[in-house]
PDB file of N, CA and C in Angstrom:
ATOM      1  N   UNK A   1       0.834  -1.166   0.000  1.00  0.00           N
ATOM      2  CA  UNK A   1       0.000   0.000   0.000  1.00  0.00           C
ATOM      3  C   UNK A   1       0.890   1.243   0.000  1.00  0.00           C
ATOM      4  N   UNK A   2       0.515   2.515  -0.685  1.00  0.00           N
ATOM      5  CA  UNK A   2       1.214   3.455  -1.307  1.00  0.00           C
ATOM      6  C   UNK A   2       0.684   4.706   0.084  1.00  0.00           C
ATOM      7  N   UNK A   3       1.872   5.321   0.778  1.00  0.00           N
ATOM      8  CA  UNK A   3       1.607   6.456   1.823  1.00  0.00           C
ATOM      9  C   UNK A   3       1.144   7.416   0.776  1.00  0.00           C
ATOM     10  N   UNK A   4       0.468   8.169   1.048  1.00  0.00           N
ATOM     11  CA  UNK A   4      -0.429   9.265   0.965  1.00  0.00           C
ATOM     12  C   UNK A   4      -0.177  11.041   1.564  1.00  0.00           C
ATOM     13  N   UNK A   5       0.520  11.907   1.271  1.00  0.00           N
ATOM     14  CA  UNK A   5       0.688  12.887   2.225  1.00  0.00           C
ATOM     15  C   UNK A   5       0.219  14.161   1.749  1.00  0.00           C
ATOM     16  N   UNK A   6      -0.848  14.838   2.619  1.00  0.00           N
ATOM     17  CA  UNK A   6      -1.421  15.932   2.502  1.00  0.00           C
ATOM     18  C   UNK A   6      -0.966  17.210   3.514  1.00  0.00           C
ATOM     19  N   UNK A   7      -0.721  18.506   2.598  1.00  0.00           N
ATOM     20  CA  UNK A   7      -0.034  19.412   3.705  1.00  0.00           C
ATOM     21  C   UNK A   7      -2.005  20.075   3.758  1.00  0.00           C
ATOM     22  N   UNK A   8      -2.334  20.625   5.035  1.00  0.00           N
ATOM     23  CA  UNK A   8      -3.690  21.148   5.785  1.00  0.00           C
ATOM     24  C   UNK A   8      -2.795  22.617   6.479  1.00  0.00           C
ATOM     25  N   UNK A   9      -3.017  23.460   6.091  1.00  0.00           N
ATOM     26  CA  UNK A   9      -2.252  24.827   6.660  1.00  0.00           C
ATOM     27  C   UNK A   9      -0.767  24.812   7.117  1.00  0.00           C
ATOM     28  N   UNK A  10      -0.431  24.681   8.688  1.00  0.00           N
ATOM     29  CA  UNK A  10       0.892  23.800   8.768  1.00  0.00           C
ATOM     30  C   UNK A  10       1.111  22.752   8.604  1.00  0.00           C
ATOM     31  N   UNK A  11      -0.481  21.747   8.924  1.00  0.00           N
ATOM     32  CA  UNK A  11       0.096  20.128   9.330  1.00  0.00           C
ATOM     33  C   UNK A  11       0.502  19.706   7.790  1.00  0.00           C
ATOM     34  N   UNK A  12       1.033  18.502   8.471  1.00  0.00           N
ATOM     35  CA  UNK A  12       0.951  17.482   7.541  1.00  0.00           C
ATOM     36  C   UNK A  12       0.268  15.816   7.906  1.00  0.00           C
ATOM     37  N   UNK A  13      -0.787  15.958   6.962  1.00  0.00           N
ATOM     38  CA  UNK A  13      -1.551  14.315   7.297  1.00  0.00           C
ATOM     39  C   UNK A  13      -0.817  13.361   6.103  1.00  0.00           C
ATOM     40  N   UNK A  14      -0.948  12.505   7.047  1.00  0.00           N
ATOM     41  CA  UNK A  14      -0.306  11.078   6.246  1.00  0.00           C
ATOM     42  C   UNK A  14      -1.232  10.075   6.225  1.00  0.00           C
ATOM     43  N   UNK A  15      -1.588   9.558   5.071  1.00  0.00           N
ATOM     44  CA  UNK A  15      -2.385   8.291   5.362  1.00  0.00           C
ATOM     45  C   UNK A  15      -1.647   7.047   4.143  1.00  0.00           C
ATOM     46  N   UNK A  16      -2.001   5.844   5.527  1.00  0.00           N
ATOM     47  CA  UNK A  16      -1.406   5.074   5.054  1.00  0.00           C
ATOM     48  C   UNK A  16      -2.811   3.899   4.635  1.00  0.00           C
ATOM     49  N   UNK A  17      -3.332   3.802   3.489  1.00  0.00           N
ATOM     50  CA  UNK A  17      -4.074   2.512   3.203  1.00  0.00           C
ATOM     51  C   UNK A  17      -4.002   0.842   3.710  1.00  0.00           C
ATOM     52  N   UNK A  18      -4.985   0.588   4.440  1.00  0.00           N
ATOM     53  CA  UNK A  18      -4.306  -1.247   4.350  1.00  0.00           C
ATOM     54  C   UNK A  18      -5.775  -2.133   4.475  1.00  0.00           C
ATOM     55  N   UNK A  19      -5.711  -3.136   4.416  1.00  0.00           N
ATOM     56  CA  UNK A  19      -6.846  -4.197   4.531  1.00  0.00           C
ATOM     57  C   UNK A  19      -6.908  -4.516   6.044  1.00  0.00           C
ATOM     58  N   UNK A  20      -7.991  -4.527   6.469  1.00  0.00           N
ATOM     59  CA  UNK A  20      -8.133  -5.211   7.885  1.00  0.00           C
ATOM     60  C   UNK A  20      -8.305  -6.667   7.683  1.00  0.00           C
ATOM     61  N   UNK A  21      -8.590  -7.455   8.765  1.00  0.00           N
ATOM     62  CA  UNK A  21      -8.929  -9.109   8.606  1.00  0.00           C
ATOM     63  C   UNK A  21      -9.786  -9.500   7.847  1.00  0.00           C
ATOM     64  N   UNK A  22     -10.907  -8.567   7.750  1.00  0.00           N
ATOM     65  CA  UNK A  22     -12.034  -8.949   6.720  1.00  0.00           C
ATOM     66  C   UNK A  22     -12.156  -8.569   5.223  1.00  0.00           C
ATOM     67  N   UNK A  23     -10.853  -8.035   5.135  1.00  0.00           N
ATOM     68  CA  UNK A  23     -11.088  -7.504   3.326  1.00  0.00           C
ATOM     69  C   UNK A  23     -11.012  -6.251   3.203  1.00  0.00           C
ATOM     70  N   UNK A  24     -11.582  -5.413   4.121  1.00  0.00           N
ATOM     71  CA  UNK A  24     -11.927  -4.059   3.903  1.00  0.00           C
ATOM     72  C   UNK A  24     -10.961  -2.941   4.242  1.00  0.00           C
ATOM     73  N   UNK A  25     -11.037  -2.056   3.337  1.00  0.00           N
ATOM     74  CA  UNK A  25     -10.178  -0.644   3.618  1.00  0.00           C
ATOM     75  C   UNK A  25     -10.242  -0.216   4.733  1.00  0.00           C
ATOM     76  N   UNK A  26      -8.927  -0.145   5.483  1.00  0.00           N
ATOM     77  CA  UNK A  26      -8.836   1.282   6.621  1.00  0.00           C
ATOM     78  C   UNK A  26      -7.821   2.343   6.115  1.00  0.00           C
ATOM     79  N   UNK A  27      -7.950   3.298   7.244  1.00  0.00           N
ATOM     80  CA  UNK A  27      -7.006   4.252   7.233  1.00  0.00           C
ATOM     81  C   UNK A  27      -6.360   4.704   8.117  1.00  0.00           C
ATOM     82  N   UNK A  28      -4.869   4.294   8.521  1.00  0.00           N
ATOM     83  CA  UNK A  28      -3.934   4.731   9.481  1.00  0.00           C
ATOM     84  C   UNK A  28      -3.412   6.279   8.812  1.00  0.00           C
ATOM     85  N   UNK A  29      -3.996   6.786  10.107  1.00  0.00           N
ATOM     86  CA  UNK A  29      -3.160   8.310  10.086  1.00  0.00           C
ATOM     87  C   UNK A  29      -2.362   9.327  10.835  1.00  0.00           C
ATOM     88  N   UNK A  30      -1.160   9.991  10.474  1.00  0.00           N
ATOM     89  CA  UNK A  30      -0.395  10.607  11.404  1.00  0.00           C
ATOM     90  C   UNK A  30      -0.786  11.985  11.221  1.00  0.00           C
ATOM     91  N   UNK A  31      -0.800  12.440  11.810  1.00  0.00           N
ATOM     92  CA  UNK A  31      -1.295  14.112  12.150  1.00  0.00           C
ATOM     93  C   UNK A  31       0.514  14.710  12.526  1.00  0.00           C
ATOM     94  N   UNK A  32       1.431  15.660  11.666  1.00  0.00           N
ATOM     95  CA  UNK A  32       2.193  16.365  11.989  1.00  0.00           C
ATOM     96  C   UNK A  32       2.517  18.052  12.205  1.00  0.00           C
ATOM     97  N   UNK A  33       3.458  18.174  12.679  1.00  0.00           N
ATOM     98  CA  UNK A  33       3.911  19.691  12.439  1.00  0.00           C
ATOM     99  C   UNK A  33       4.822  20.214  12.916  1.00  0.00           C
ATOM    100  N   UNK A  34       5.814  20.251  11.416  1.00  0.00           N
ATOM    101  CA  UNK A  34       7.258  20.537  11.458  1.00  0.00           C
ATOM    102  C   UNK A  34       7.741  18.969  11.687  1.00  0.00           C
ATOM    103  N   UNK A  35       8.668  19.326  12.632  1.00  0.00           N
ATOM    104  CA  UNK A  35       8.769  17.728  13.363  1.00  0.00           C
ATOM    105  C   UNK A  35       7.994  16.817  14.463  1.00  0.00           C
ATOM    106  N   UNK A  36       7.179  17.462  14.460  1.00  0.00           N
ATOM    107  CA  UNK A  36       6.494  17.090  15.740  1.00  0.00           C
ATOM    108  C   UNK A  36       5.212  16.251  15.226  1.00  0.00           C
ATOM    109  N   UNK A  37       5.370  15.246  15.910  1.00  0.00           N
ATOM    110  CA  UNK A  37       4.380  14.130  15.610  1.00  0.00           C
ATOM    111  C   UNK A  37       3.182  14.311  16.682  1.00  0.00           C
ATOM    112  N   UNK A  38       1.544  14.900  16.168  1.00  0.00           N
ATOM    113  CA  UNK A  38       0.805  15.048  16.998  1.00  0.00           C
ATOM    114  C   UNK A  38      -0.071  14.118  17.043  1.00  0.00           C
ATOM    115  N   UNK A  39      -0.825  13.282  16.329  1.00  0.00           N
ATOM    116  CA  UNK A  39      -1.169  11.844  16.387  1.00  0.00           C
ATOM    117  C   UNK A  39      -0.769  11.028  15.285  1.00  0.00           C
ATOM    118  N   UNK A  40      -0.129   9.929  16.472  1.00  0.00           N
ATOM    119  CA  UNK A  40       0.691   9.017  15.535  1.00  0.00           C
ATOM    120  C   UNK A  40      -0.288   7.785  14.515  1.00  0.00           C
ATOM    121  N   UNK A  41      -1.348   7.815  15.655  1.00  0.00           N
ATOM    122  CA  UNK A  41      -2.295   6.200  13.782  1.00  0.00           C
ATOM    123  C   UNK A  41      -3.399   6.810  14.792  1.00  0.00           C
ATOM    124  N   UNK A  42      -4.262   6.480  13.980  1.00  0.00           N
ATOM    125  CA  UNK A  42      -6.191   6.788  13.921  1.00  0.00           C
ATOM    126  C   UNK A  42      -6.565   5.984  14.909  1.00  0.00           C
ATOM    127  N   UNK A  43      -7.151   5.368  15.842  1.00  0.00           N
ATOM    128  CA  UNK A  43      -7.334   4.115  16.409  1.00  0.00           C
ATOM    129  C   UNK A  43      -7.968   3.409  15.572  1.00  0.00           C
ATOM    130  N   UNK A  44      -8.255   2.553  16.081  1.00  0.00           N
ATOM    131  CA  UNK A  44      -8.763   1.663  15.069  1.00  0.00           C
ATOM    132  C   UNK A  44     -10.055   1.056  15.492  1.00  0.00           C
ATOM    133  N   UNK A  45     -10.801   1.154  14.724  1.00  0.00           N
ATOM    134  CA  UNK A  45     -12.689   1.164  15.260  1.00  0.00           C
ATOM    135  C   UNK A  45     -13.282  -0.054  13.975  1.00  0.00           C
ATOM    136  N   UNK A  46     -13.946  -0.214  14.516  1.00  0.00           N
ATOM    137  CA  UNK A  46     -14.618  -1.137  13.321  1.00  0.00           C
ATOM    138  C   UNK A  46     -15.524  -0.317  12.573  1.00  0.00           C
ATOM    139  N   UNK A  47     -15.796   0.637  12.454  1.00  0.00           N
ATOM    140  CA  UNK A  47     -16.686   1.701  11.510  1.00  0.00           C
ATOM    141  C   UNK A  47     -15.506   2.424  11.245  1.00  0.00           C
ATOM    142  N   UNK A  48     -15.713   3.516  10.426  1.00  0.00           N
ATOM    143  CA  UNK A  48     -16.191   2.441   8.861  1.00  0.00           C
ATOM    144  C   UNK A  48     -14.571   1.859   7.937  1.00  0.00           C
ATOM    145  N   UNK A  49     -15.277   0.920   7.133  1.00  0.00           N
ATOM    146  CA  UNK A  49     -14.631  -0.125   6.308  1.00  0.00           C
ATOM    147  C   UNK A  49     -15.072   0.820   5.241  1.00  0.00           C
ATOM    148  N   UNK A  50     -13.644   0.968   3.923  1.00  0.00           N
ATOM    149  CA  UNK A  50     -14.316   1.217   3.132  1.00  0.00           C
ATOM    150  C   UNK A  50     -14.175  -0.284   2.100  1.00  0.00           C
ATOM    151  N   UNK A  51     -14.751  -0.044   1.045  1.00  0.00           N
ATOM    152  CA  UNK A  51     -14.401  -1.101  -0.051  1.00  0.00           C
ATOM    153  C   UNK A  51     -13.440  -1.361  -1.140  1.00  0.00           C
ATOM    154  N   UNK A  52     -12.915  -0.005  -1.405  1.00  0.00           N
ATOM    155  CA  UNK A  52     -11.532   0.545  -1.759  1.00  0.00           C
ATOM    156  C   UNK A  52     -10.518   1.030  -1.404  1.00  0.00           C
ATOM    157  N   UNK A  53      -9.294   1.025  -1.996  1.00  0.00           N
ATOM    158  CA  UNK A  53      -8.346   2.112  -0.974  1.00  0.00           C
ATOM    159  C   UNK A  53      -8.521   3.526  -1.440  1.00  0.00           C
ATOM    160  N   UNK A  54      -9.256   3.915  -2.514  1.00  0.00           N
ATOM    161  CA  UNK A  54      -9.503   5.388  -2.652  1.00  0.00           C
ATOM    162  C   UNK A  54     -10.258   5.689  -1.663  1.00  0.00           C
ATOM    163  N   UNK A  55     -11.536   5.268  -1.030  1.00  0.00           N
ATOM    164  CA  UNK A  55     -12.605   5.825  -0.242  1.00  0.00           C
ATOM    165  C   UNK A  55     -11.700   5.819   1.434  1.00  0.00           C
ATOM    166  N   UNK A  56     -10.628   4.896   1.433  1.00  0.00           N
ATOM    167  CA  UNK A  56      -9.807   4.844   3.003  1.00  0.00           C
ATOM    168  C   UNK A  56      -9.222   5.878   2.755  1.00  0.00           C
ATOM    169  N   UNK A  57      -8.594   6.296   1.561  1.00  0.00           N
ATOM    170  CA  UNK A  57      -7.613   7.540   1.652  1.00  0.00           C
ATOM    171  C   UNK A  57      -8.598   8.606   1.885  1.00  0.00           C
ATOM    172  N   UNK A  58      -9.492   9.065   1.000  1.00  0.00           N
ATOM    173  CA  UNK A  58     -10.368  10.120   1.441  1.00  0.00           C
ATOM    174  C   UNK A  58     -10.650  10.106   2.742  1.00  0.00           C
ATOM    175  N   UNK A  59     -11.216   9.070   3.386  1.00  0.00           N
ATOM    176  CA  UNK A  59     -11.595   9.221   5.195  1.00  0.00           C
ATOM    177  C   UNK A  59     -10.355   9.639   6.060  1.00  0.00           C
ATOM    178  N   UNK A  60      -9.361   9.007   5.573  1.00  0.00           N
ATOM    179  CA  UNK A  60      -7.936   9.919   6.453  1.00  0.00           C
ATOM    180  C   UNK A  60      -7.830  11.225   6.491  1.00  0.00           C
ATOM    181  N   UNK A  61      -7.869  11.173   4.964  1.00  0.00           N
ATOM    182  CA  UNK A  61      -7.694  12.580   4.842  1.00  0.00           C
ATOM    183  C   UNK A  61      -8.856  13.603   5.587  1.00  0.00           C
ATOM    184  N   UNK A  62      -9.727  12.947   5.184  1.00  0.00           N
ATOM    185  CA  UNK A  62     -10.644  13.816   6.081  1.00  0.00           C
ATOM    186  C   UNK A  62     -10.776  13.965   7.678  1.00  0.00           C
ATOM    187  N   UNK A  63     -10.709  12.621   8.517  1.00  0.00           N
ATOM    188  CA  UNK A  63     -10.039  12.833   9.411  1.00  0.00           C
ATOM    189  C   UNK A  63      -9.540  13.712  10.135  1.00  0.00           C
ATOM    190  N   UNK A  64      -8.360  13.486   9.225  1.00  0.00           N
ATOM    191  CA  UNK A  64      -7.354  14.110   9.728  1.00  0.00           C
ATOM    192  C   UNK A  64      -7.529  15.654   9.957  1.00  0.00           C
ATOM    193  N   UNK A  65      -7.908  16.152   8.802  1.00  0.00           N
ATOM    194  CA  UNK A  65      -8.624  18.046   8.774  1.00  0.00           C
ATOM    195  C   UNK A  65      -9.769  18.188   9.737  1.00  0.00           C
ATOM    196  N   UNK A  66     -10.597  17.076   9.701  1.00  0.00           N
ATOM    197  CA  UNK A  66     -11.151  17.373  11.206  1.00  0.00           C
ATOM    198  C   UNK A  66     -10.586  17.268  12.348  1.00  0.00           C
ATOM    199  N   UNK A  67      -9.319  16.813  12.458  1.00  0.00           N
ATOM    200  CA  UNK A  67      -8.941  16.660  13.924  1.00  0.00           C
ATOM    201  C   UNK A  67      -8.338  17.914  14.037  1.00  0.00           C
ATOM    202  N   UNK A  68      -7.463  18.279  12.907  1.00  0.00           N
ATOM    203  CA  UNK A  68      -6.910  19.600  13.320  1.00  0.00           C
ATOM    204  C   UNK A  68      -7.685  21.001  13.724  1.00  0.00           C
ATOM    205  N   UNK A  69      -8.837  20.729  12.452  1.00  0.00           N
ATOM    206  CA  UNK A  69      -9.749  22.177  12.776  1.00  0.00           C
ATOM    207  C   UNK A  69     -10.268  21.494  14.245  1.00  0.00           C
ATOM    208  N   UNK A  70     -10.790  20.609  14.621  1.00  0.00           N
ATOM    209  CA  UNK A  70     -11.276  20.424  16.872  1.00  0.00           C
ATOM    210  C   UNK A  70     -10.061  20.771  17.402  1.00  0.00           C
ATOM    211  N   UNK A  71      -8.557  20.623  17.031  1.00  0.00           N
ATOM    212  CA  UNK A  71      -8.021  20.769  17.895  1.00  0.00           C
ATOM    213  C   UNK A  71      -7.142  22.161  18.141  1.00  0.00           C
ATOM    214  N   UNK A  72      -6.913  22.542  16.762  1.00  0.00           N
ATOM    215  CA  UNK A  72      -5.920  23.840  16.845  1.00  0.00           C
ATOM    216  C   UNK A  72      -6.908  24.844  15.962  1.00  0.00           C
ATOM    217  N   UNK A  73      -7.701  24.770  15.327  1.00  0.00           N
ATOM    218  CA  UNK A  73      -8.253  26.404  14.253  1.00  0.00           C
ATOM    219  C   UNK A  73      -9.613  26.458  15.708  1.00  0.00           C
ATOM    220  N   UNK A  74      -9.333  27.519  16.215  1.00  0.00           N
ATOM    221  CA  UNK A  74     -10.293  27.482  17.024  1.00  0.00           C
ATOM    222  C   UNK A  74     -11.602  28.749  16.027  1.00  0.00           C
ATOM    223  N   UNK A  75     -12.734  28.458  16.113  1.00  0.00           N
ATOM    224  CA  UNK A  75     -13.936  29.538  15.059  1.00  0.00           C
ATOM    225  C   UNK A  75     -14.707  29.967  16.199  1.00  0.00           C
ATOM    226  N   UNK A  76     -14.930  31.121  15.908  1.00  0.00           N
ATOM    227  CA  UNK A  76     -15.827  32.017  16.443  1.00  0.00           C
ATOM    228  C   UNK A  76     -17.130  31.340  16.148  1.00  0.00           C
ATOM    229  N   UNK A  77     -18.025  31.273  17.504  1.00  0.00           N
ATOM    230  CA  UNK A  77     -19.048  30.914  17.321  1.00  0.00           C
ATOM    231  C   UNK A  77     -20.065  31.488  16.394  1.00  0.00           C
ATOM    232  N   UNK A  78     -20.658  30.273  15.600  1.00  0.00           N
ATOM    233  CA  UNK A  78     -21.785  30.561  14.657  1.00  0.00           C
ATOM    234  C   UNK A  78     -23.082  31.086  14.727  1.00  0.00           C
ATOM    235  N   UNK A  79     -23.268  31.266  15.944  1.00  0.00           N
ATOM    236  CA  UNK A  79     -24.464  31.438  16.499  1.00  0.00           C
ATOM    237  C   UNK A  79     -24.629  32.663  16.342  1.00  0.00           C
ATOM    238  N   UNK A  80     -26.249  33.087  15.823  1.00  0.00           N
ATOM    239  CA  UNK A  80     -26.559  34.828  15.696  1.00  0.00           C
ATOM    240  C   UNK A  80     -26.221  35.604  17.003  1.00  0.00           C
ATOM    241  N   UNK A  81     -26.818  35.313  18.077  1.00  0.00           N
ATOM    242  CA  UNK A  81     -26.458  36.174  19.305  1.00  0.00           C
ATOM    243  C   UNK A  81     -24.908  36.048  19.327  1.00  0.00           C
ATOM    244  N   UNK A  82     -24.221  35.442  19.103  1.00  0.00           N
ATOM    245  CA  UNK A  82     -22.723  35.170  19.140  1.00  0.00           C
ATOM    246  C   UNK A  82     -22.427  36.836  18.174  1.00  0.00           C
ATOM    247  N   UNK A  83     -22.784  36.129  16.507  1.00  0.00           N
ATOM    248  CA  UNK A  83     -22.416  37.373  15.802  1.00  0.00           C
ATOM    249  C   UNK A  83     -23.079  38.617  16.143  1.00  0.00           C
ATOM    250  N   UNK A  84     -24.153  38.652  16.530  1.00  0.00           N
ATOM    251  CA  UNK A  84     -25.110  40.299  17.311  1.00  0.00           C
ATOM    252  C   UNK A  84     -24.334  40.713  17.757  1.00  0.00           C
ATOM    253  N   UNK A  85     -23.765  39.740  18.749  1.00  0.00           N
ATOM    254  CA  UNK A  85     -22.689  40.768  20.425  1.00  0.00           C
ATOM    255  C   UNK A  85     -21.129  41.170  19.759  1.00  0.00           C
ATOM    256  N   UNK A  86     -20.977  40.337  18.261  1.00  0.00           N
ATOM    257  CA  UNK A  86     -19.703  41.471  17.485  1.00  0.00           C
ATOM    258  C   UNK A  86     -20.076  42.339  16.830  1.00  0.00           C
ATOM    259  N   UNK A  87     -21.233  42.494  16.232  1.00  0.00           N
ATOM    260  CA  UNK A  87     -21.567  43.480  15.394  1.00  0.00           C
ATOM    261  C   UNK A  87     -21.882  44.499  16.020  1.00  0.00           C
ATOM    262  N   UNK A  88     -23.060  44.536  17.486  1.00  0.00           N
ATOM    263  CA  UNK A  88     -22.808  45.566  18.504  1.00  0.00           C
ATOM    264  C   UNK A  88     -21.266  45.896  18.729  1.00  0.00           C
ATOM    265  N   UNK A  89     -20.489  45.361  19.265  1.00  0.00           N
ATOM    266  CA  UNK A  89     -18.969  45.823  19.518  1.00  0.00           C
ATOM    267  C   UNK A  89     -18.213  46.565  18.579  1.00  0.00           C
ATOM    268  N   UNK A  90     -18.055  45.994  16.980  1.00  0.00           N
ATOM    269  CA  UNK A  90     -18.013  47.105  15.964  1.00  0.00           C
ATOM    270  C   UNK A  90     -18.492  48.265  15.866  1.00  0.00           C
ATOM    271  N   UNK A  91     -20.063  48.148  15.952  1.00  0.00           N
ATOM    272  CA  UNK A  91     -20.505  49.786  16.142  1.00  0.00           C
ATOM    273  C   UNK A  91     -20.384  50.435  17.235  1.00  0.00           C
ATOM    274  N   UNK A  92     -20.613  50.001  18.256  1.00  0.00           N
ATOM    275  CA  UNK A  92     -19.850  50.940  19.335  1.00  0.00           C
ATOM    276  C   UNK A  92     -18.579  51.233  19.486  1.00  0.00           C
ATOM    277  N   UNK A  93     -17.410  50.527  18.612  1.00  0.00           N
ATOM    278  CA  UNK A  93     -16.243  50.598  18.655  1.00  0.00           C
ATOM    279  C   UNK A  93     -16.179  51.954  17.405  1.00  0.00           C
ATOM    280  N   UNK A  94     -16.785  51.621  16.424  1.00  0.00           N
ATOM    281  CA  UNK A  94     -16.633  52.415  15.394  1.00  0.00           C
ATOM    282  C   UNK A  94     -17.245  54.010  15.577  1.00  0.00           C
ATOM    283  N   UNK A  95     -18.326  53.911  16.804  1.00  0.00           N
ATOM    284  CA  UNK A  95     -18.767  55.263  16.990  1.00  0.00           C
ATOM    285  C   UNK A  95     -17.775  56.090  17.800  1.00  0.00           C
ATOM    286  N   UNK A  96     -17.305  55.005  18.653  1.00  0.00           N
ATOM    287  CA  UNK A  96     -16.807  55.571  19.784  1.00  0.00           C
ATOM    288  C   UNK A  96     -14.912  56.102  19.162  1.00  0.00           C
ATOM    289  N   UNK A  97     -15.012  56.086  17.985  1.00  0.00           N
ATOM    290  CA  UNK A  97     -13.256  56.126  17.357  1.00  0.00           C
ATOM    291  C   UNK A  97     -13.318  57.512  16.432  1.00  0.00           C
TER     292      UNK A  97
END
């Protein structure tokens, strides 16, 4: 099976394709940055199997960009009262300048 490496802002995800006992695609993945190894393999769950190694590489990869955006891109909450209480702060910031 052929490693896989995607750069995601700094990181770098790695996925490695392989067959489990039953036939089916997984995806081992390392989460990096720079040198620093921040998760070393995916655990390993019995959901989901894919049926190819294209559909395992996509789930790493994806994965993997979700682990980074939960763990390091922190987002301003989505929520309207969230954005209200910045858009108040702009205009009072902007009146008050």
């Amino acid at each position: 099976m052929q490693t896989h490496t995607v750069s995601y802002g700094e990181f770098e995800i790695v996925v490695r394709p392989e067959r489990n006992a039953r036939g089916a695609w997984i995806a081992d993945v390392s989460v990096s940055r720079g040198a620093q190894t921040i998760v070393d393999t995916r655990p390993s769950t019995v959901q989901p199997e894919w049926l190819n190694e294209e559909e395992a590489i996509r789930d790493g990869i994806e994965w993997g960009r979700r682990f980074i955006d939960r763990e390091f891109n922190t987002h301003e909450s989505g929520s309207w009262v969230a954005a209200r209480s910045r858009a108040e702060r702009w205009f009072r910031d902007a009146e008050e300048s």
